[in-house]
C-alpha atoms as a PDB file:
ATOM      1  CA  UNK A   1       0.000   0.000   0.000  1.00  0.00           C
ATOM      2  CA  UNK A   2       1.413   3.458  -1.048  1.00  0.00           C
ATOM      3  CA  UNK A   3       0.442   6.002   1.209  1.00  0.00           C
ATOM      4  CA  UNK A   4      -0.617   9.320   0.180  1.00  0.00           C
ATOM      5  CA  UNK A   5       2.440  11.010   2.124  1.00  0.00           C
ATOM      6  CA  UNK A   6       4.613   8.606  -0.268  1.00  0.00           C
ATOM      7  CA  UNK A   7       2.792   9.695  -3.672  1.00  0.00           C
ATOM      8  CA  UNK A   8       2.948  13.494  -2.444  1.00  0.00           C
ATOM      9  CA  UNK A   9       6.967  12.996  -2.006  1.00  0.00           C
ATOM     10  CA  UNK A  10       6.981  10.927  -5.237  1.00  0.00           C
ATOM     11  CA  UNK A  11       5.689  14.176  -7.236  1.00  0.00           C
ATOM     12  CA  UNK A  12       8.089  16.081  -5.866  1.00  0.00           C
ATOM     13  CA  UNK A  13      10.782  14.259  -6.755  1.00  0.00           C
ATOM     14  CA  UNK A  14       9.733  13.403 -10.030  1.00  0.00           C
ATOM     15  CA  UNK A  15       8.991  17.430 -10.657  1.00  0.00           C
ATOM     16  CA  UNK A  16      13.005  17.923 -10.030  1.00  0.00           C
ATOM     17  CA  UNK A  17      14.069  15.607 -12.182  1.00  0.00           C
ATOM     18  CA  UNK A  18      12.234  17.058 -15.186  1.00  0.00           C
ATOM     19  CA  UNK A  19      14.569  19.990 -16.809  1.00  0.00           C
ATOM     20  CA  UNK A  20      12.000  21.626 -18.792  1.00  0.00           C
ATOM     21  CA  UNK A  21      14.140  22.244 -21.677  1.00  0.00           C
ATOM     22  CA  UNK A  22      12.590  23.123 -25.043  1.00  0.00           C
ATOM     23  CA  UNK A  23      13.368  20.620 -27.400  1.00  0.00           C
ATOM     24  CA  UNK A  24      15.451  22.575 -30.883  1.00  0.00           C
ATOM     25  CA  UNK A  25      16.879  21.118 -33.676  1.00  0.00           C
ATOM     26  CA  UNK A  26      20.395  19.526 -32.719  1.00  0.00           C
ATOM     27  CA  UNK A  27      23.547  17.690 -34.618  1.00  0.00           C
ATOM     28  CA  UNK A  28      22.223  14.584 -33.222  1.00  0.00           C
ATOM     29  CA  UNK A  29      19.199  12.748 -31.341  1.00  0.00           C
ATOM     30  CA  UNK A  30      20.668  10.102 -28.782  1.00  0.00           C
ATOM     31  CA  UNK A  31      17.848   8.008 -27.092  1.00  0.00           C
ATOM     32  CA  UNK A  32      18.976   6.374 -23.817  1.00  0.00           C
ATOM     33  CA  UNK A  33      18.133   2.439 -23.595  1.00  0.00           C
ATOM     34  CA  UNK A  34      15.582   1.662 -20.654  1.00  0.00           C
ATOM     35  CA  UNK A  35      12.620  -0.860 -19.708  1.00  0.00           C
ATOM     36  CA  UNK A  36      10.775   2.391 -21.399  1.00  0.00           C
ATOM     37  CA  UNK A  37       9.849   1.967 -25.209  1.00  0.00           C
ATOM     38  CA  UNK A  38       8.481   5.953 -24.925  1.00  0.00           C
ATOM     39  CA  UNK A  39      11.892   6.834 -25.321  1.00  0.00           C
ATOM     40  CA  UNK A  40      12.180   5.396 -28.312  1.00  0.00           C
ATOM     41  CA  UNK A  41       9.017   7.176 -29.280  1.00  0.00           C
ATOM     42  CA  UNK A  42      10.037  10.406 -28.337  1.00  0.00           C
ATOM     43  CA  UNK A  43      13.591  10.048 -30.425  1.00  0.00           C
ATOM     44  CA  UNK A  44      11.308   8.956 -33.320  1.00  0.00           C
ATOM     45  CA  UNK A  45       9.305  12.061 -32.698  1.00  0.00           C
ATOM     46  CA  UNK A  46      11.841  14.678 -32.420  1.00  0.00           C
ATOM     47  CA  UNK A  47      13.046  13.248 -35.555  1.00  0.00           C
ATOM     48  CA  UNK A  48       9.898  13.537 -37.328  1.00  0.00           C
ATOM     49  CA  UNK A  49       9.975  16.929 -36.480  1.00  0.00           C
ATOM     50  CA  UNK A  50      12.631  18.025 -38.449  1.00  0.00           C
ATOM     51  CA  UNK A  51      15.097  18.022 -34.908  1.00  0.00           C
ATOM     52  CA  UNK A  52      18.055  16.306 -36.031  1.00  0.00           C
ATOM     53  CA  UNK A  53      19.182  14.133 -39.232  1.00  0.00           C
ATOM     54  CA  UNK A  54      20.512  10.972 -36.837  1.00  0.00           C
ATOM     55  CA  UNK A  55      19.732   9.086 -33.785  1.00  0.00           C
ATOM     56  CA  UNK A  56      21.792   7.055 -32.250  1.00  0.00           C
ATOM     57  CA  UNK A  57      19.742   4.030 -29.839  1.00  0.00           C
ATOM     58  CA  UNK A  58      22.234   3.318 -26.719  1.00  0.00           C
ATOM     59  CA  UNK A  59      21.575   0.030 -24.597  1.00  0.00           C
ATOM     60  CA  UNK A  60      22.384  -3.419 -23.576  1.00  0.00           C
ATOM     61  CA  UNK A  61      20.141  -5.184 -21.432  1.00  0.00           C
ATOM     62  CA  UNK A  62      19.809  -4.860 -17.424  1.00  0.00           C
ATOM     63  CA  UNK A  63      17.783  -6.892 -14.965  1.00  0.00           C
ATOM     64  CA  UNK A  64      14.842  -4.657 -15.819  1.00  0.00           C
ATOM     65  CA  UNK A  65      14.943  -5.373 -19.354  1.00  0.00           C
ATOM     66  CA  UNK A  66      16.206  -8.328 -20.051  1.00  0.00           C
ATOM     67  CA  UNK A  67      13.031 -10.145 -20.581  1.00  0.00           C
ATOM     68  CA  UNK A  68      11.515  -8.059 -22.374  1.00  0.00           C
ATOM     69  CA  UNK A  69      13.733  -6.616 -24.314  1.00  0.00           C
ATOM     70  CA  UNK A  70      15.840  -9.686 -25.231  1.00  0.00           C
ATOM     71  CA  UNK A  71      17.493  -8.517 -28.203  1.00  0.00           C
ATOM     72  CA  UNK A  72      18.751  -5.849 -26.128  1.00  0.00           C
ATOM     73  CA  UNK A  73      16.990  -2.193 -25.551  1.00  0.00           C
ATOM     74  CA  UNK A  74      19.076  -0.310 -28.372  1.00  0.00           C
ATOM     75  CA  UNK A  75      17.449  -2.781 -30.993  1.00  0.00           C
ATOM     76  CA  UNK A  76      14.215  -2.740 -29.689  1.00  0.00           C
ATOM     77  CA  UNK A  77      14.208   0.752 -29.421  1.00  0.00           C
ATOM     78  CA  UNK A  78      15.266   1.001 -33.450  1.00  0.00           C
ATOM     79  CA  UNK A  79      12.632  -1.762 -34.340  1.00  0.00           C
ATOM     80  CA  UNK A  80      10.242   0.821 -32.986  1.00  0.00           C
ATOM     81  CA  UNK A  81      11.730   3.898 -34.453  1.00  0.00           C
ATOM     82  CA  UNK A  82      11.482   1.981 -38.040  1.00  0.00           C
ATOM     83  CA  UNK A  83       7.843   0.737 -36.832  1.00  0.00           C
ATOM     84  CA  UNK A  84       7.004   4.725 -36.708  1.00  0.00           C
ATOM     85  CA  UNK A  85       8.539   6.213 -39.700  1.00  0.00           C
ATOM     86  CA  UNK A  86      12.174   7.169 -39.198  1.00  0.00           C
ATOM     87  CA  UNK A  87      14.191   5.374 -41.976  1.00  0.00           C
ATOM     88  CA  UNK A  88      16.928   3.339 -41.320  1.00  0.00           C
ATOM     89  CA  UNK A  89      19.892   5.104 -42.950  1.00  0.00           C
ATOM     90  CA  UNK A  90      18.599   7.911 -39.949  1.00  0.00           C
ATOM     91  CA  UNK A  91      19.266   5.160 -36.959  1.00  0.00           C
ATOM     92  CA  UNK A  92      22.588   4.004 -35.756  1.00  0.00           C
ATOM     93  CA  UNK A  93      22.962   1.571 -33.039  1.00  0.00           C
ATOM     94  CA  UNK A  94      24.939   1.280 -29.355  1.00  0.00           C
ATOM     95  CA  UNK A  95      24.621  -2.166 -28.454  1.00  0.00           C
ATOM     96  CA  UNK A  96      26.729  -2.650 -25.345  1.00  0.00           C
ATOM     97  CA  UNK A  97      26.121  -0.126 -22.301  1.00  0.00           C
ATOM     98  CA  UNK A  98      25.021  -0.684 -19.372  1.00  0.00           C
ATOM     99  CA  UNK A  99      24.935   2.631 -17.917  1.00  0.00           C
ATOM    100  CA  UNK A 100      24.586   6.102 -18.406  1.00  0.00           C
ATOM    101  CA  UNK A 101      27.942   6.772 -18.490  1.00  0.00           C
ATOM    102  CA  UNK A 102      28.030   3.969 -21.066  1.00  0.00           C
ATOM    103  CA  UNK A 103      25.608   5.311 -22.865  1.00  0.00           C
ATOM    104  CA  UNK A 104      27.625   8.924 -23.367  1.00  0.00           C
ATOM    105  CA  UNK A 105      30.613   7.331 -24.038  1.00  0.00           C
ATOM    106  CA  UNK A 106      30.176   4.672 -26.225  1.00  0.00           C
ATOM    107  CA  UNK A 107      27.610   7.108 -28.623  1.00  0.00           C
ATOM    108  CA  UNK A 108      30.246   9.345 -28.752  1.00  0.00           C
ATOM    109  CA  UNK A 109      32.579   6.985 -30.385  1.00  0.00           C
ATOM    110  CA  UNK A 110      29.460   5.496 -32.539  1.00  0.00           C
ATOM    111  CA  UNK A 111      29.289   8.965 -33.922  1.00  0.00           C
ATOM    112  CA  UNK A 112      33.201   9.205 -34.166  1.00  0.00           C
ATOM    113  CA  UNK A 113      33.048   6.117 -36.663  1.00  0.00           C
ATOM    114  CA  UNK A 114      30.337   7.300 -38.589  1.00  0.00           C
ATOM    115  CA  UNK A 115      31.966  10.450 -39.014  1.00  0.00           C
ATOM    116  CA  UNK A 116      29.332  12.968 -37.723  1.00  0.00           C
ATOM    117  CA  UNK A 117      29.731  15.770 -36.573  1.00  0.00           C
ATOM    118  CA  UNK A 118      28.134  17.059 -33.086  1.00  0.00           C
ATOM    119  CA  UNK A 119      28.084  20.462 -31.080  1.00  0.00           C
ATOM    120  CA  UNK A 120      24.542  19.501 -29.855  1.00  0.00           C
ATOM    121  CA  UNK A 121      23.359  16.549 -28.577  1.00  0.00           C
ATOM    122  CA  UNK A 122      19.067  16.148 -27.942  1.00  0.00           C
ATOM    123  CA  UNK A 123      19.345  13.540 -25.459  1.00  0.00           C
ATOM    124  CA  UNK A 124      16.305  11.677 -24.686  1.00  0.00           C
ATOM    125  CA  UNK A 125      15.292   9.392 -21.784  1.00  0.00           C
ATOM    126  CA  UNK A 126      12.673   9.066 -19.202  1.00  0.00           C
ATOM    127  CA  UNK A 127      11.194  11.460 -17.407  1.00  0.00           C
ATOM    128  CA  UNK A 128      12.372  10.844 -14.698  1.00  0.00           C
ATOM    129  CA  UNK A 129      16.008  10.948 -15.740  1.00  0.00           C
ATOM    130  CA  UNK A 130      16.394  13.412 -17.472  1.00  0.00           C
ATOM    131  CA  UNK A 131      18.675  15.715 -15.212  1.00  0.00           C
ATOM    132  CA  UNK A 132      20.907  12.483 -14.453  1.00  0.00           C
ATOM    133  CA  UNK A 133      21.359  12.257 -17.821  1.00  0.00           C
ATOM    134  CA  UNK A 134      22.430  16.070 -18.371  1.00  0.00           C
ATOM    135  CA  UNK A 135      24.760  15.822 -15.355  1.00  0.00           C
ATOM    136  CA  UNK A 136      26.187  12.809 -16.451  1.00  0.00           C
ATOM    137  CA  UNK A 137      26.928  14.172 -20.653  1.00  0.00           C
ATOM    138  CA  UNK A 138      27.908  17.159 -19.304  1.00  0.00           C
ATOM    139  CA  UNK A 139      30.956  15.720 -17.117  1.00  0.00           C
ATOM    140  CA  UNK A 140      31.589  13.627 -20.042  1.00  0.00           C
ATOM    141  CA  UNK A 141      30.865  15.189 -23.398  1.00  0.00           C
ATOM    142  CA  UNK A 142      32.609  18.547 -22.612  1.00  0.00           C
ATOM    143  CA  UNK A 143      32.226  20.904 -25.400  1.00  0.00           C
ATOM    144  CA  UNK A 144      28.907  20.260 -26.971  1.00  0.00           C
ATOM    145  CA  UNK A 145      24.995  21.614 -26.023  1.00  0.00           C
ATOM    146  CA  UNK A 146      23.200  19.262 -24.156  1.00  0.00           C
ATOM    147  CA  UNK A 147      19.499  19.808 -24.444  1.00  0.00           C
ATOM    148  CA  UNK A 148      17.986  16.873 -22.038  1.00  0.00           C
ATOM    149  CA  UNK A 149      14.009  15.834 -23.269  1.00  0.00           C
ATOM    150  CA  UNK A 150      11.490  12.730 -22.691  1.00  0.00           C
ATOM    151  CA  UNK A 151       8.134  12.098 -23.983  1.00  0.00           C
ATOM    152  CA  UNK A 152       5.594  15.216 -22.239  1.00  0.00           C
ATOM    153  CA  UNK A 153       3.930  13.232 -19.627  1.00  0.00           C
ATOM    154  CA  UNK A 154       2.120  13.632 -16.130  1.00  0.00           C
ATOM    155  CA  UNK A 155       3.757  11.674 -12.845  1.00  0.00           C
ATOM    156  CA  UNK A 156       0.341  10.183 -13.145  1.00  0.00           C
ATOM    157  CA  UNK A 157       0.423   9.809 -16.718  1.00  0.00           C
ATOM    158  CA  UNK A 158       3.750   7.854 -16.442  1.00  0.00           C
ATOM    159  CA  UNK A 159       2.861   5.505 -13.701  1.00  0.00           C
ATOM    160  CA  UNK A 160      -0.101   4.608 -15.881  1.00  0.00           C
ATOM    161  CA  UNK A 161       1.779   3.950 -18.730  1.00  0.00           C
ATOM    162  CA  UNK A 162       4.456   1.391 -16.601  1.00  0.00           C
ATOM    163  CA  UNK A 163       1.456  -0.106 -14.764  1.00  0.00           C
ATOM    164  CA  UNK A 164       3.878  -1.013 -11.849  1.00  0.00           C
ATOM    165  CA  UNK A 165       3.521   1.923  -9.316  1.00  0.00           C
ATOM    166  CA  UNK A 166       6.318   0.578  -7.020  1.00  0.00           C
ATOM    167  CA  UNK A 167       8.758   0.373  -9.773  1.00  0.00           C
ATOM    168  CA  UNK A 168       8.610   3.845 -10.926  1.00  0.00           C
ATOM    169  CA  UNK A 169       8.805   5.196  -6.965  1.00  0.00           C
ATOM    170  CA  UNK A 170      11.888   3.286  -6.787  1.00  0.00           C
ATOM    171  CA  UNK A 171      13.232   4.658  -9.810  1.00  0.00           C
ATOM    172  CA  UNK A 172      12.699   8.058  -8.670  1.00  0.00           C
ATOM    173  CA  UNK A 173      14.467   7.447  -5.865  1.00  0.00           C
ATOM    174  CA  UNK A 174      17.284   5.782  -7.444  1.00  0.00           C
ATOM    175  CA  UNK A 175      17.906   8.804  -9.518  1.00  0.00           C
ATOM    176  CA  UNK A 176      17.726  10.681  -7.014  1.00  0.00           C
ATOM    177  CA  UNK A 177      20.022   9.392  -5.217  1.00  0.00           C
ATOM    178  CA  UNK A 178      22.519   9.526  -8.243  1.00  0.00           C
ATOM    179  CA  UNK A 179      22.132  13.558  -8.292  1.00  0.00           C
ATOM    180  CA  UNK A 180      23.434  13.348  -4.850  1.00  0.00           C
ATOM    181  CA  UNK A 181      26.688  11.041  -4.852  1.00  0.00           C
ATOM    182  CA  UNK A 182      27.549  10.677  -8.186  1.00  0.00           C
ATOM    183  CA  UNK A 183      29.160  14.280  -8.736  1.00  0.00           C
ATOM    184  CA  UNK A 184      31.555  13.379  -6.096  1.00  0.00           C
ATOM    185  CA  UNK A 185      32.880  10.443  -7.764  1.00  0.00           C
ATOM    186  CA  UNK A 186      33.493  12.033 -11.064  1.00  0.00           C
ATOM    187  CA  UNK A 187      30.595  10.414 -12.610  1.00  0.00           C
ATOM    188  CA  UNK A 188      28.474  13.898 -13.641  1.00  0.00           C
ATOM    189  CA  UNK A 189      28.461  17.756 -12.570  1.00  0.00           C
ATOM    190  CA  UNK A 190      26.675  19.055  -9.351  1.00  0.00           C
ATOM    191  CA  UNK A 191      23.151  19.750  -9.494  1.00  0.00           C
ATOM    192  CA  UNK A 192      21.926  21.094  -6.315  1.00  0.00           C
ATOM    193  CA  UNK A 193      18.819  19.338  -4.972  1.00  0.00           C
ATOM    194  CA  UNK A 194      16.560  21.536  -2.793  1.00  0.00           C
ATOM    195  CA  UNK A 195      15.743  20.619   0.706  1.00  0.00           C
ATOM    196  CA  UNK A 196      12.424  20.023   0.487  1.00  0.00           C
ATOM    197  CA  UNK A 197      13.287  17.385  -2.921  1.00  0.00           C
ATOM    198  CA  UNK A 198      16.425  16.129  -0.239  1.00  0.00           C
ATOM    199  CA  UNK A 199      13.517  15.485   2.562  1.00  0.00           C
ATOM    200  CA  UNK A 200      10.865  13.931   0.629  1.00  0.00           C
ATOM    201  CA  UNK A 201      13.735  11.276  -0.942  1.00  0.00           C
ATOM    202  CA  UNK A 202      14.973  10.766   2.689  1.00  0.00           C
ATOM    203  CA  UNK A 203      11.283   9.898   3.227  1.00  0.00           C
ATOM    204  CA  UNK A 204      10.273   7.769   0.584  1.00  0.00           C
ATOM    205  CA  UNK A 205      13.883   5.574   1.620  1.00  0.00           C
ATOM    206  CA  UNK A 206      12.342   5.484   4.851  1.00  0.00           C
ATOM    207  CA  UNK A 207       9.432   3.946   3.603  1.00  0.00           C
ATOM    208  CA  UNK A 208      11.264   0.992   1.651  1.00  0.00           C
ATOM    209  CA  UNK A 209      11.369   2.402  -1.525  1.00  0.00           C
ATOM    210  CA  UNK A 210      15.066   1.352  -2.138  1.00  0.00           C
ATOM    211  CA  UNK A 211      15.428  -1.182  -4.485  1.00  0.00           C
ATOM    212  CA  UNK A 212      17.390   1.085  -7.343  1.00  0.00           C
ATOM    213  CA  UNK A 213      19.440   2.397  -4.467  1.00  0.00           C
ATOM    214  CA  UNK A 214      23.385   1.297  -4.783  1.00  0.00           C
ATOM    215  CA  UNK A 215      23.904  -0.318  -1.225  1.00  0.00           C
ATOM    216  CA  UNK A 216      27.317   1.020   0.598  1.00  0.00           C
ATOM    217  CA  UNK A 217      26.730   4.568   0.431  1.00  0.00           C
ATOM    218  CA  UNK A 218      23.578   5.172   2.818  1.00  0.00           C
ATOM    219  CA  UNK A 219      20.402   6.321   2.177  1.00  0.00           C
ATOM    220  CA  UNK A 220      21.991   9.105  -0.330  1.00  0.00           C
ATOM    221  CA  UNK A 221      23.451   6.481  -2.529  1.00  0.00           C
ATOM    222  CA  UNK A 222      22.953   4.982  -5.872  1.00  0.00           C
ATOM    223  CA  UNK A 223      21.694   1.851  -9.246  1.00  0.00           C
ATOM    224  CA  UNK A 224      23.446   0.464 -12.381  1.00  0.00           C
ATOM    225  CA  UNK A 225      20.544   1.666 -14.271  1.00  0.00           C
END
């Protein structure tokens, strides 16, 4: 049972993570691999739109996804790209990372091989990650714009759409805790999280929701994915 004090604190988290950037056209669209095929849709989108004249898909598999996404979540996510329009000279693939720093790295050197040319990166993921995923391609892809977007969705709309409510709490807090260790290990820039985010995290660990926490570091640690 999730208590309303717990689905209070999980909209305020999930309201920090969200950058509000306004999607532009870029060099290049790079769609993060997750359990979530909206990214994909979202990439395929932005393309659509006129946003950028590559994507790059970026993802192994994790526990999360390996069942259903057995072929790993950077194929998936082309199959659907393909499924909605985009055409595949437009789609390169990152088969291997595990991680987000995985993710930034390895696309990087997928774009170095195909020889294109970036000084602005729309990076795509879940809502709910997308200021990990700015801190973490700012730290390491120095040099380029980083404008950080995910499909337009309600924290109500979203847990809908996963149909696992626990899940996307832990998630949240997962992230969260990311934002607060990771910059200290070299892993992405500082973003300061305001106390009242800090307290309702330190609240929703209280109440069990730590199974995307990285044990070893307390109750601000963090997740492989």
């Amino acid at each position: 049972m999730i208590t309303d004090q717990s689905w209070s604190d999980a909209r305020q988290v999930w309201d920090h993570h969200l950058m509000h950037h306004t999607p532009r056209p870029c060099s290049v669209i790079v769609g993060l691999g997750s359990h979530d095929l909206g990214v994909a849709d979202a990439s395929a989108g932005f393309y659509l739109r006129g946003l950028a004249p590559v994507i790059v898909f970026t993802g192994s598999t994790s526990p999360t996804t390996r069942d259903r996404m057995p072929r790993g979540e950077a194929v998936h996510y082309r199959e659907r790209a393909l499924a909605l329009g985009v055409p595949e000279s437009a789609v390169l693939v990152e088969p291997k990372a595990r991680n987000t720093g995985e993710n930034i790295r390895f696309s990087r050197a997928v774009l170095d091989e195909a020889g294109v040319d970036v000084d602005s990166v729309l990076l795509v993921s879940k809502p709910y990650e997308e200021r990990r995923s700015y801190a973490t391609a700012r730290k390491l892809w120095p040099g380029v714009d980083i404008v950080s977007a995910s499909s337009p969705m309600t924290f109500e709309e979203y847990v809908a759409s996963i149909g696992n409510d626990r899940m996307v709490i832990d998630m949240l807090v997962g992230a969260l805790q990311r934002l607060l260790v990771y910059p200290a290990q070299g892993f992405m820039i500082e973003q300061p999280v305001p106390d009242e985010v800090a307290a309702a995290y330190e609240r929703l660990v209280g109440a069990g929701f730590t199974s995307r926490l990285v044990t070893g570091q307390g109750s601000a640690s963090p997740s492989t994915r």
